[in-house]
C-alpha atoms as a PDB file:
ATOM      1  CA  UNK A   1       0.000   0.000   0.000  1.00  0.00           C
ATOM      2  CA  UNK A   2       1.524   3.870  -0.818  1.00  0.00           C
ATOM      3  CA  UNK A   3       2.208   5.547   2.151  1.00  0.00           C
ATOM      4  CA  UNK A   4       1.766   9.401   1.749  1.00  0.00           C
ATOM      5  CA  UNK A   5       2.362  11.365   4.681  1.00  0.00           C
ATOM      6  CA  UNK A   6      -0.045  14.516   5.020  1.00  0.00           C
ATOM      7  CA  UNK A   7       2.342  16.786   5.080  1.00  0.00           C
ATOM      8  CA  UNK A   8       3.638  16.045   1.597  1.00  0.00           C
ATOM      9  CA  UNK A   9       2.860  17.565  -1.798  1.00  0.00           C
ATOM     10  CA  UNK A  10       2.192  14.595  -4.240  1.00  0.00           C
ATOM     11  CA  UNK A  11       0.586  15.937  -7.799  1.00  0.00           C
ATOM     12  CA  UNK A  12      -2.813  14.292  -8.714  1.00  0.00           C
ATOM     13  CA  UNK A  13      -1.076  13.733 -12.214  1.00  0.00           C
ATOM     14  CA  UNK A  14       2.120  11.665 -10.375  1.00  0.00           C
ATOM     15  CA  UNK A  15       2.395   7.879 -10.272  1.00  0.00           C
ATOM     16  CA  UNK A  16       3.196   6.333  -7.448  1.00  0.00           C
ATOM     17  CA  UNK A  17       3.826   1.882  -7.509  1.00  0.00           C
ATOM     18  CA  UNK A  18       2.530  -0.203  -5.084  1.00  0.00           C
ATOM     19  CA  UNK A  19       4.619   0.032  -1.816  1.00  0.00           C
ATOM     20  CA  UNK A  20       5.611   3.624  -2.729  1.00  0.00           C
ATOM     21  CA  UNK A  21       6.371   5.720   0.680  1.00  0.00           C
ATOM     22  CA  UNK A  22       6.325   9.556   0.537  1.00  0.00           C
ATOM     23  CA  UNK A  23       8.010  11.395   3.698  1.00  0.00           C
ATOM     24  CA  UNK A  24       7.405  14.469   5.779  1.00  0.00           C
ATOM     25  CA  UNK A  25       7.482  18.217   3.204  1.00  0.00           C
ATOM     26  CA  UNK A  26       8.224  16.396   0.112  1.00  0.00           C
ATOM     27  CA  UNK A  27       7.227  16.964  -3.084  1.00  0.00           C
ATOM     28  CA  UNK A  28       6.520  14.951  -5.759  1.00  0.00           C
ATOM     29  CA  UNK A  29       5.557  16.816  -9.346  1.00  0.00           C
ATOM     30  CA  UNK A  30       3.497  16.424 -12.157  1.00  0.00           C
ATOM     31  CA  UNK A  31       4.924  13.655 -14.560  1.00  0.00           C
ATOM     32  CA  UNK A  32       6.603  11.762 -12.447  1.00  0.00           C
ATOM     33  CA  UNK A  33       6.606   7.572 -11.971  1.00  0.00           C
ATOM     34  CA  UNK A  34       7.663   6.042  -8.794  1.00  0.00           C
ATOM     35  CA  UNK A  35       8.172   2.647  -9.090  1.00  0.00           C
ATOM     36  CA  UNK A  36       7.129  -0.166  -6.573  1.00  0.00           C
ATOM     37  CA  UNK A  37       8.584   0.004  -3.011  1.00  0.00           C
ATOM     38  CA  UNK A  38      10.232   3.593  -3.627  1.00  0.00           C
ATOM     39  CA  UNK A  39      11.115   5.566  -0.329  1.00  0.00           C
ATOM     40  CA  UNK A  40      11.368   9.208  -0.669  1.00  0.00           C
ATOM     41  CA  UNK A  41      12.557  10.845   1.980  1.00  0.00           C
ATOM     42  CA  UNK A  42      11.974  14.180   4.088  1.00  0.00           C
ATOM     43  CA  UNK A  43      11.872  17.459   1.999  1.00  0.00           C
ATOM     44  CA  UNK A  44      13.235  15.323  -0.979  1.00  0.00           C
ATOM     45  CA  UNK A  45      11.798  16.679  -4.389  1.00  0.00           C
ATOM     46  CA  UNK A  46      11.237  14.601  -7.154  1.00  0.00           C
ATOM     47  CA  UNK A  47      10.748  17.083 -10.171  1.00  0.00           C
ATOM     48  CA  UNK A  48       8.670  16.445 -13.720  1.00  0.00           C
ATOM     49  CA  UNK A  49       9.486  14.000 -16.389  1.00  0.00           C
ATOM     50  CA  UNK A  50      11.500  12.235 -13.509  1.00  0.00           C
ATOM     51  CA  UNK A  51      11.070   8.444 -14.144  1.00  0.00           C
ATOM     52  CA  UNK A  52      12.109   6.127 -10.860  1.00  0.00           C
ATOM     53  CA  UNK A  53      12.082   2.176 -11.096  1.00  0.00           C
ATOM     54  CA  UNK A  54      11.688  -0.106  -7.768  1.00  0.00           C
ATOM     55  CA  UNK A  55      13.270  -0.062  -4.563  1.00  0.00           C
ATOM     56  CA  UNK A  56      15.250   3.284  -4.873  1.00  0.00           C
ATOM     57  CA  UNK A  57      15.868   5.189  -1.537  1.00  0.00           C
ATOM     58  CA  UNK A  58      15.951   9.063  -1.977  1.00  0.00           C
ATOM     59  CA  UNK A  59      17.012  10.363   1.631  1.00  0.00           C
ATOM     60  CA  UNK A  60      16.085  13.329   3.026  1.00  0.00           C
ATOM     61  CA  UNK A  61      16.681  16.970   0.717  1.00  0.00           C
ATOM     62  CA  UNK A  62      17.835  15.214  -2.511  1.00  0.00           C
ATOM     63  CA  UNK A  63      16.565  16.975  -5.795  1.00  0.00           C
ATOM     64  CA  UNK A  64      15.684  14.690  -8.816  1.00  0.00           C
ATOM     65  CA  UNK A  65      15.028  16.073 -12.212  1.00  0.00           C
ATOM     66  CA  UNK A  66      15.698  19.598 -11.703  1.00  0.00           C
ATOM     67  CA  UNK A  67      16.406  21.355 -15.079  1.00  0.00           C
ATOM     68  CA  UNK A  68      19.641  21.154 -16.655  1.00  0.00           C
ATOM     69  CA  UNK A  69      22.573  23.958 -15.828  1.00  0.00           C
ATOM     70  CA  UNK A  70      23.144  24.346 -19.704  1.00  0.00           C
ATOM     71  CA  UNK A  71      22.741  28.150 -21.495  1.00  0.00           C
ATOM     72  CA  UNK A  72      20.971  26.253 -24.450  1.00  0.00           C
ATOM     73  CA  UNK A  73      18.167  24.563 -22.043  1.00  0.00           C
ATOM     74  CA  UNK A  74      15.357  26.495 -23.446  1.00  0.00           C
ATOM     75  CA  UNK A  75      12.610  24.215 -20.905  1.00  0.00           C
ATOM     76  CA  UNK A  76      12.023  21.643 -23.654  1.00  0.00           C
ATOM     77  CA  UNK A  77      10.418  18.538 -22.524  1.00  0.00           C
ATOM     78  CA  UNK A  78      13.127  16.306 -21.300  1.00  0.00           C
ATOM     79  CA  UNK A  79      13.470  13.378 -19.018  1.00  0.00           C
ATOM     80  CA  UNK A  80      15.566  11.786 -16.256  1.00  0.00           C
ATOM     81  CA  UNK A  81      15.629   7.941 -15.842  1.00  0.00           C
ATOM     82  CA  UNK A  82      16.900   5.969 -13.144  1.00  0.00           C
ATOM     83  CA  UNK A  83      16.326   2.407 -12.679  1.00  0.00           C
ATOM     84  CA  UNK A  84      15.886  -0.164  -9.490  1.00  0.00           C
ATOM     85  CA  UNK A  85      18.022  -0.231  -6.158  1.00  0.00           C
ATOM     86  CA  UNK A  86      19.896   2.764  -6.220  1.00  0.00           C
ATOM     87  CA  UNK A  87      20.687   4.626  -2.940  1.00  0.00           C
ATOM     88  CA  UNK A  88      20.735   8.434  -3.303  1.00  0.00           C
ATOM     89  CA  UNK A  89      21.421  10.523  -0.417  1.00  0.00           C
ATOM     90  CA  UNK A  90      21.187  13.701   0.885  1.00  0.00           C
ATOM     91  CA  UNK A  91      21.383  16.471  -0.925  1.00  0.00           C
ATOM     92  CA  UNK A  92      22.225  14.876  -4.236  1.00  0.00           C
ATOM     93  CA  UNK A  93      20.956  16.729  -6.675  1.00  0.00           C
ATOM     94  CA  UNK A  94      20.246  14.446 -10.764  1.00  0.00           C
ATOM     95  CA  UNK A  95      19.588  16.866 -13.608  1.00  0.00           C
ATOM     96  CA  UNK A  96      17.400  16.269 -16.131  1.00  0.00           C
ATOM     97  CA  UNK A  97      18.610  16.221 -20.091  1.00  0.00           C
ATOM     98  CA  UNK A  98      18.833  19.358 -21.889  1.00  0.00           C
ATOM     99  CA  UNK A  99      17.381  18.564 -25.374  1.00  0.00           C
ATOM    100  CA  UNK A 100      14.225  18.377 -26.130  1.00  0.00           C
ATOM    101  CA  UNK A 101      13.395  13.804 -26.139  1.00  0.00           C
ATOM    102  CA  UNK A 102      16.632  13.226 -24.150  1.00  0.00           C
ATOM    103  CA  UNK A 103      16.889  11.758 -21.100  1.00  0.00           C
ATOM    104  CA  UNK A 104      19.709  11.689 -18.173  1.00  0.00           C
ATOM    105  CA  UNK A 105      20.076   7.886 -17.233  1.00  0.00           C
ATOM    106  CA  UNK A 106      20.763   6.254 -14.374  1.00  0.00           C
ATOM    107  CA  UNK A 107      21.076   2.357 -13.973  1.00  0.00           C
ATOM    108  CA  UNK A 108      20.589   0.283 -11.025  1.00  0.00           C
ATOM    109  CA  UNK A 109      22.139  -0.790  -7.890  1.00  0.00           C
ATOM    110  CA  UNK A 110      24.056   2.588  -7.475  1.00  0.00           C
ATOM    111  CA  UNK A 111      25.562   4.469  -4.252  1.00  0.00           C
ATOM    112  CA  UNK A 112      25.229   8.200  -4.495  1.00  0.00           C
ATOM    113  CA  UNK A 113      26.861   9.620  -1.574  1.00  0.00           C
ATOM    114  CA  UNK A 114      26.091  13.300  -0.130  1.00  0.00           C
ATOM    115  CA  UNK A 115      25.992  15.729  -2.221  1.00  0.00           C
ATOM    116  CA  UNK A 116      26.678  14.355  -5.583  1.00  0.00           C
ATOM    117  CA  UNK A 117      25.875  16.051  -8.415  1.00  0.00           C
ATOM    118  CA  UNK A 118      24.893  14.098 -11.898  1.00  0.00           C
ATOM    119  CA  UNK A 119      24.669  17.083 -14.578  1.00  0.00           C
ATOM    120  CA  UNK A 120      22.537  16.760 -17.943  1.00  0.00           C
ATOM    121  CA  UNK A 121      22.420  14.010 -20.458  1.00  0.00           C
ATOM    122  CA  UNK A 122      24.756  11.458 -18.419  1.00  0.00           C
ATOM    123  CA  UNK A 123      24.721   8.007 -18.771  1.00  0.00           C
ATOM    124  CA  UNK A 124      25.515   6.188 -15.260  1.00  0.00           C
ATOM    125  CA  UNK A 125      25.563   2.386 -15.704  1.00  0.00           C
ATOM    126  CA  UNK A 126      25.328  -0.061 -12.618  1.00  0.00           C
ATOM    127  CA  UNK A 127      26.444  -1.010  -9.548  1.00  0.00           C
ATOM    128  CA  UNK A 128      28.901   2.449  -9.261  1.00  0.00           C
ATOM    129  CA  UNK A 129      29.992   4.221  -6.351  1.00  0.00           C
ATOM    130  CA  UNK A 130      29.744   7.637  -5.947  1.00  0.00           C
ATOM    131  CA  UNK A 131      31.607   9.712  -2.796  1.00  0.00           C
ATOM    132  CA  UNK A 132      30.732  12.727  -1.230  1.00  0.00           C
ATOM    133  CA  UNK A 133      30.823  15.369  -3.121  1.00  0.00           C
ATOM    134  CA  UNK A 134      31.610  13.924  -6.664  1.00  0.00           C
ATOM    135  CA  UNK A 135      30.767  16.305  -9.494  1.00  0.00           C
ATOM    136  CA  UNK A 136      30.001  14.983 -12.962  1.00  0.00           C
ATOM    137  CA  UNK A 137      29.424  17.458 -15.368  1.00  0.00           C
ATOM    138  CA  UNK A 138      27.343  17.313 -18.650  1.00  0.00           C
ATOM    139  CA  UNK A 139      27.010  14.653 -21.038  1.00  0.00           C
ATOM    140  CA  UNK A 140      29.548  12.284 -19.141  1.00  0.00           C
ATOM    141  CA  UNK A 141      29.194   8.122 -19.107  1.00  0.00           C
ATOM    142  CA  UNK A 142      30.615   6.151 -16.147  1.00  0.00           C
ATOM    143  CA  UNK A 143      30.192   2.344 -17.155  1.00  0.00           C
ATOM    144  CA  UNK A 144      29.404  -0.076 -14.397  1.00  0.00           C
ATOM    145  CA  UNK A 145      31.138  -0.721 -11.115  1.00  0.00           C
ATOM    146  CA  UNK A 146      33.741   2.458 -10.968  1.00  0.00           C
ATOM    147  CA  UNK A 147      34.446   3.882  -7.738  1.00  0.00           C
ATOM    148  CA  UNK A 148      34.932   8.029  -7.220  1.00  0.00           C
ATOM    149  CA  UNK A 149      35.903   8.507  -3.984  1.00  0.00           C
ATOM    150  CA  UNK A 150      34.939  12.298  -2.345  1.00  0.00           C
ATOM    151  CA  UNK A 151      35.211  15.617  -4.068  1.00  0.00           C
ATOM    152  CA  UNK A 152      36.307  14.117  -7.570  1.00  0.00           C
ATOM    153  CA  UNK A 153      35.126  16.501 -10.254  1.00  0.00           C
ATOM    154  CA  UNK A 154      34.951  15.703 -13.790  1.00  0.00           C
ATOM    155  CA  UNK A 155      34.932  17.442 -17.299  1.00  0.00           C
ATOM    156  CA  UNK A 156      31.935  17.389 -19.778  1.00  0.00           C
ATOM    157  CA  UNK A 157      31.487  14.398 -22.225  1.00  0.00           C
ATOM    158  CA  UNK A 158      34.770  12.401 -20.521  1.00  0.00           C
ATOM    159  CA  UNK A 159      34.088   8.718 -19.728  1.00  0.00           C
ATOM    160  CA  UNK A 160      34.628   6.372 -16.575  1.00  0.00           C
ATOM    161  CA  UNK A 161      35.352   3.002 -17.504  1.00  0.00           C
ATOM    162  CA  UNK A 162      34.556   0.168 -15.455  1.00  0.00           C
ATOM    163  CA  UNK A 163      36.084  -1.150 -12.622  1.00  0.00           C
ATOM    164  CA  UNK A 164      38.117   2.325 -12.900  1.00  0.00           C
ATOM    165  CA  UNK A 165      39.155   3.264  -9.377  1.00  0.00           C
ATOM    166  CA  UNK A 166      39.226   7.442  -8.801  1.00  0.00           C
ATOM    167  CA  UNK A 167      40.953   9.080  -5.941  1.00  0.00           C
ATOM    168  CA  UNK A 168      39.711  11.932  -3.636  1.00  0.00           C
ATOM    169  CA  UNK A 169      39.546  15.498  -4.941  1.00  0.00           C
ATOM    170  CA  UNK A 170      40.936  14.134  -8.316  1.00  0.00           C
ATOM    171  CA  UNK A 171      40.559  16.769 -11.536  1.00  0.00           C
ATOM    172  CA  UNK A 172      39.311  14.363 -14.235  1.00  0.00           C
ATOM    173  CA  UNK A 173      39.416  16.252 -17.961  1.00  0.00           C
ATOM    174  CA  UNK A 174      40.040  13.138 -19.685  1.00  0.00           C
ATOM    175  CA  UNK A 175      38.845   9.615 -19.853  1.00  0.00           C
ATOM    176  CA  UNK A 176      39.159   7.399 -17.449  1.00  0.00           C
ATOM    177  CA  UNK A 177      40.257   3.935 -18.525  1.00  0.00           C
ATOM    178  CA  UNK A 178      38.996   1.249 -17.021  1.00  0.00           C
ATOM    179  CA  UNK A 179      40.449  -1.561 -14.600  1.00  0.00           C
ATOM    180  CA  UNK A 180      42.977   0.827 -13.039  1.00  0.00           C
ATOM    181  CA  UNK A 181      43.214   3.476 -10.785  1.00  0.00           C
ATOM    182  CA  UNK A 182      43.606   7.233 -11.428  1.00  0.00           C
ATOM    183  CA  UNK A 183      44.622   9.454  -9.161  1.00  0.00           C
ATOM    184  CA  UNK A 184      45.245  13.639  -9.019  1.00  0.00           C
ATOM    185  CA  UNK A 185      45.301  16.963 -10.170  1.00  0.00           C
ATOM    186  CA  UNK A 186      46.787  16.402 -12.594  1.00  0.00           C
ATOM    187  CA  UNK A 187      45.139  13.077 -12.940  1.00  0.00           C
ATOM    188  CA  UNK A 188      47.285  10.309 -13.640  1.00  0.00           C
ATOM    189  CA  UNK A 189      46.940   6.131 -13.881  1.00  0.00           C
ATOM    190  CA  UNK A 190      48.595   4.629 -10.943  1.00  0.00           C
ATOM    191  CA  UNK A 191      48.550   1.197 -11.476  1.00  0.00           C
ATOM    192  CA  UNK A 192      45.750  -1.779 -11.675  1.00  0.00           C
ATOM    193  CA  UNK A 193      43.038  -1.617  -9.315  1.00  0.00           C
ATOM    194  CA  UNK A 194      43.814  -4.333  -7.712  1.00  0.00           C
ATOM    195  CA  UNK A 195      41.749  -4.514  -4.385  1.00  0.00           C
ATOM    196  CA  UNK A 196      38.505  -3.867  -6.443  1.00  0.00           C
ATOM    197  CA  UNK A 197      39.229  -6.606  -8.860  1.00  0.00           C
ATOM    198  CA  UNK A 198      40.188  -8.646  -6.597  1.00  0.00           C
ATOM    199  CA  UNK A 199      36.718  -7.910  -4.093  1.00  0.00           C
ATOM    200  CA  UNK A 200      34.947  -7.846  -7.534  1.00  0.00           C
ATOM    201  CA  UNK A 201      35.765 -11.776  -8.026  1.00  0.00           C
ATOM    202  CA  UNK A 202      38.529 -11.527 -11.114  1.00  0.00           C
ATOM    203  CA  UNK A 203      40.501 -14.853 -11.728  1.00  0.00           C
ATOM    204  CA  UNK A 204      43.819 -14.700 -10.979  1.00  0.00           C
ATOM    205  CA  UNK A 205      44.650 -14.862 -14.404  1.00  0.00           C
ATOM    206  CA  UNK A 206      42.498 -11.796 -15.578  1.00  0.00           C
ATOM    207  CA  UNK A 207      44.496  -9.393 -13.416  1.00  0.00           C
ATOM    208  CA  UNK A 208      47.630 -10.760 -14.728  1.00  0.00           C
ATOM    209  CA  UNK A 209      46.453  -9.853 -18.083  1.00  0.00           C
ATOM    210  CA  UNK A 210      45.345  -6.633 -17.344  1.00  0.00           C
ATOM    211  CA  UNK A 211      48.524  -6.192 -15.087  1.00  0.00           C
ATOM    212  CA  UNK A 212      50.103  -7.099 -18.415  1.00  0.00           C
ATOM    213  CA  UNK A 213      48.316  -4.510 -20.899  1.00  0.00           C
ATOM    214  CA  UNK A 214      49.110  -1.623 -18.398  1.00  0.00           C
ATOM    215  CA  UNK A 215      52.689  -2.327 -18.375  1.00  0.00           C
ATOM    216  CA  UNK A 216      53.065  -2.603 -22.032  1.00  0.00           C
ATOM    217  CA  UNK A 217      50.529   0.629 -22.360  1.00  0.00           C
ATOM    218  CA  UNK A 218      52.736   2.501 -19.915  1.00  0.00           C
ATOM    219  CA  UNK A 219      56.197   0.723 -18.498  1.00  0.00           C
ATOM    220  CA  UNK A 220      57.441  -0.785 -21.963  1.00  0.00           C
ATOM    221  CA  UNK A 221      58.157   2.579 -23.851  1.00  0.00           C
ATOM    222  CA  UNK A 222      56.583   0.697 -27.086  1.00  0.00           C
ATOM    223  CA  UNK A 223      54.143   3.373 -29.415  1.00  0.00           C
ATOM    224  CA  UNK A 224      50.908   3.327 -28.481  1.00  0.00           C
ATOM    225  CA  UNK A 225      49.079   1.863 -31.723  1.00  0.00           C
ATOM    226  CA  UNK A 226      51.938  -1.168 -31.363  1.00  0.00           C
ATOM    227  CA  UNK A 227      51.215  -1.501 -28.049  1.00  0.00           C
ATOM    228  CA  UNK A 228      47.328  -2.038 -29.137  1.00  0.00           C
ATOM    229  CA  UNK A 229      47.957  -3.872 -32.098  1.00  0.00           C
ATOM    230  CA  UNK A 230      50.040  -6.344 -29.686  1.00  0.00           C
ATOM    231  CA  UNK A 231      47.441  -6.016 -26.792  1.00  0.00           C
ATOM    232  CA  UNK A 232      44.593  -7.323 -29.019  1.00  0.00           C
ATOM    233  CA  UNK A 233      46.357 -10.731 -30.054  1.00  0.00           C
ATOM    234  CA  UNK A 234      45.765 -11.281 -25.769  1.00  0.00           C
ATOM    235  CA  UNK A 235      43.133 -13.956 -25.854  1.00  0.00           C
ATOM    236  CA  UNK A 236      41.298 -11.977 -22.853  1.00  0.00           C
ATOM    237  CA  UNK A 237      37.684  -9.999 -22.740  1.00  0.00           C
ATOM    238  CA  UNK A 238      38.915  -7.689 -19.973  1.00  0.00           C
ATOM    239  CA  UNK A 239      41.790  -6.062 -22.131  1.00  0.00           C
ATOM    240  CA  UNK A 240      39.663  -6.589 -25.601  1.00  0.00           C
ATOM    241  CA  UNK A 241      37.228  -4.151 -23.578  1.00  0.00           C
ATOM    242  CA  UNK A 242      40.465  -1.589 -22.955  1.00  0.00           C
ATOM    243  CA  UNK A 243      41.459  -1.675 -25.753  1.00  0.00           C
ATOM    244  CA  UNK A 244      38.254  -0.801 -27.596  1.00  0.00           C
ATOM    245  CA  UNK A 245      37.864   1.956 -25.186  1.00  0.00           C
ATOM    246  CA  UNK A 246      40.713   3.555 -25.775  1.00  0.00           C
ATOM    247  CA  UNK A 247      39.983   3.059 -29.489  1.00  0.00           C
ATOM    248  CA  UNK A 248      36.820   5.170 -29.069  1.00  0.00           C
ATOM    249  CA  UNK A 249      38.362   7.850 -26.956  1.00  0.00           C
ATOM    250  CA  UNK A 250      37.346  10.832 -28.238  1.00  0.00           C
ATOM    251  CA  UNK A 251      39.165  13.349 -25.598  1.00  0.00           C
ATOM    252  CA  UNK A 252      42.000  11.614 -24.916  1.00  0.00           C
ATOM    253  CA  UNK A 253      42.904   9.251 -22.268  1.00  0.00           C
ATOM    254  CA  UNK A 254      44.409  10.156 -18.635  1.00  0.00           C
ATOM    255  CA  UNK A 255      48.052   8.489 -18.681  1.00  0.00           C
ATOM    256  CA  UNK A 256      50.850   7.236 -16.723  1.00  0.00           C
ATOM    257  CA  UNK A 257      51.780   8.507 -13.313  1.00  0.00           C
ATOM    258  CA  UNK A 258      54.871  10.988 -13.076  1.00  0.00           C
ATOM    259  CA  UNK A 259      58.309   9.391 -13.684  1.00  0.00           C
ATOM    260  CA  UNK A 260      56.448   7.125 -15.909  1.00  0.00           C
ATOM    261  CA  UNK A 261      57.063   7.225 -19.455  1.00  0.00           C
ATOM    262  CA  UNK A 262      54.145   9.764 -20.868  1.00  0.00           C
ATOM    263  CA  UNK A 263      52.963   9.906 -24.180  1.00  0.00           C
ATOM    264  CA  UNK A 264      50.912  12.677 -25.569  1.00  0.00           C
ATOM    265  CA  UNK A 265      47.985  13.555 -23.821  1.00  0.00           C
ATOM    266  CA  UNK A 266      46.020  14.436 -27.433  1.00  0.00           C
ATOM    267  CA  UNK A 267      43.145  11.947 -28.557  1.00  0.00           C
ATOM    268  CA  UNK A 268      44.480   9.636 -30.786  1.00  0.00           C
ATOM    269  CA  UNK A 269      43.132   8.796 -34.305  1.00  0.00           C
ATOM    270  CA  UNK A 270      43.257   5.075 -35.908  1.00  0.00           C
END
């Protein structure tokens, strides 16, 4: 049964699931779906074409769906999606997409720590971890299972790969590969991410592939297309999936940390 309490503001043209529980001064606008077993908490406001699946916890103050902090938002219909199990807590605040049809996604099974901000027309996959404080700007994809610890901020339309590990208060203006750990300002890869591959269930054998591909990326002083060309003959999902994401890089990739051989920090074309 929903559970609205009377002090709330819940639109007559909102949607609330089965299970649904509204708290104390919140407000929940027009065009808006809660899904089944949602808990939104005190003062939390949960703004038009906001879309929430089951079992998501909004805690108390967070702002869904607010319009998007982008000069060429003109208040064109646009959405935010997020799907089931996510955690979002206080004062986190998810921006719908600027563009009239687009949507802001996020997946399921996320942590969103205090205050994070998600900015317009991101695309957060599953199972990710989110610190206090982590800023993502505009137009930015984190794939699943990445971990930014507090304060990281990042640049418009960068990526996160998975299984990327990011260190507190790290400047991010480039992508992020996945598997290892970058760390900051300026950002720089630091090695494999070990412990999370490791808690994350990789074979023994994966990380010493992926140990492998970062040392010939970033140890062996070998050109970076050789170094791909070589890394792709490694019979291994895991570094076929780095490889094609530094393939598609399309800002440039963050690189090796100082006293490591660095190569140019320009996108590269193949």
């Amino acid at each position: 049964m929903t559970e609205i309490h009377p002090t709330a503001v819940v639109s007559s043209r909102a949607e609330l699931d089965a299970g649904a529980r509204v708290g104390p001064y919140a407000v929940v606008e027009a065009d808006v779906a809660v899904g089944a077993e949602c808990e939104i908490g005190a003062h939390a406001v949960i703004k038009r074409y906001t879309t929430l699946g089951a079992r998501n916890h909004v805690f108390e103050h967070a702002t869904l769906g607010g319009e998007p902090q982008d000069v060429k938002f003109r208040g064109e219909p646009s959405q935010l999606i997020i799907g089931d199990d996510n955690l979002i807590r206080e004062y986190v605040t998810l921006h719908r997409a600027s563009g009239e049809g687009d949507a802001t996604r996020i997946g399921s099974r996320n942590f969103l720590m205090i205050g994070v901000h998600v900015a317009h027309n991101c695309e957060i996959g599953d199972d990710n971890i989110c610190a206090n404080g982590v800023a993502l700007a505009g137009h930015i994809t984190v794939e699943d299972h990445a971990f930014l610890s507090s304060n990281v901020g990042c640049h418009q339309f960068i990526r996160i790969g998975r299984y990327a590990m990011v260190g507190g208060k790290s400047k991010i203006v480039q992508d992020v590969l996945p598997f290892f750990t970058t760390d900051g300002n300026p950002s720089r890869v630091r090695g494999l991410n070990t412990v999370g591959l490791r808690r994350a269930g990789f074979t023994t054998e994966a990380r010493r592939q992926l140990k492998r591909a970062y040392q010939l990326l970033f140890r062996s002083g070998v050109p970076l297309a050789n170094a791909l060309a070589e890394l792709e003959q490694m019979d291994d999902e895991h570094v076929r999936h780095l490889v094609n994401f530094i393939r598609n890089s399309k800002r440039g990739f963050t690189r090796a940390s100082r006293g490591e051989r660095e190569e140019t920090a320009e996108a590269i074309s193949f």
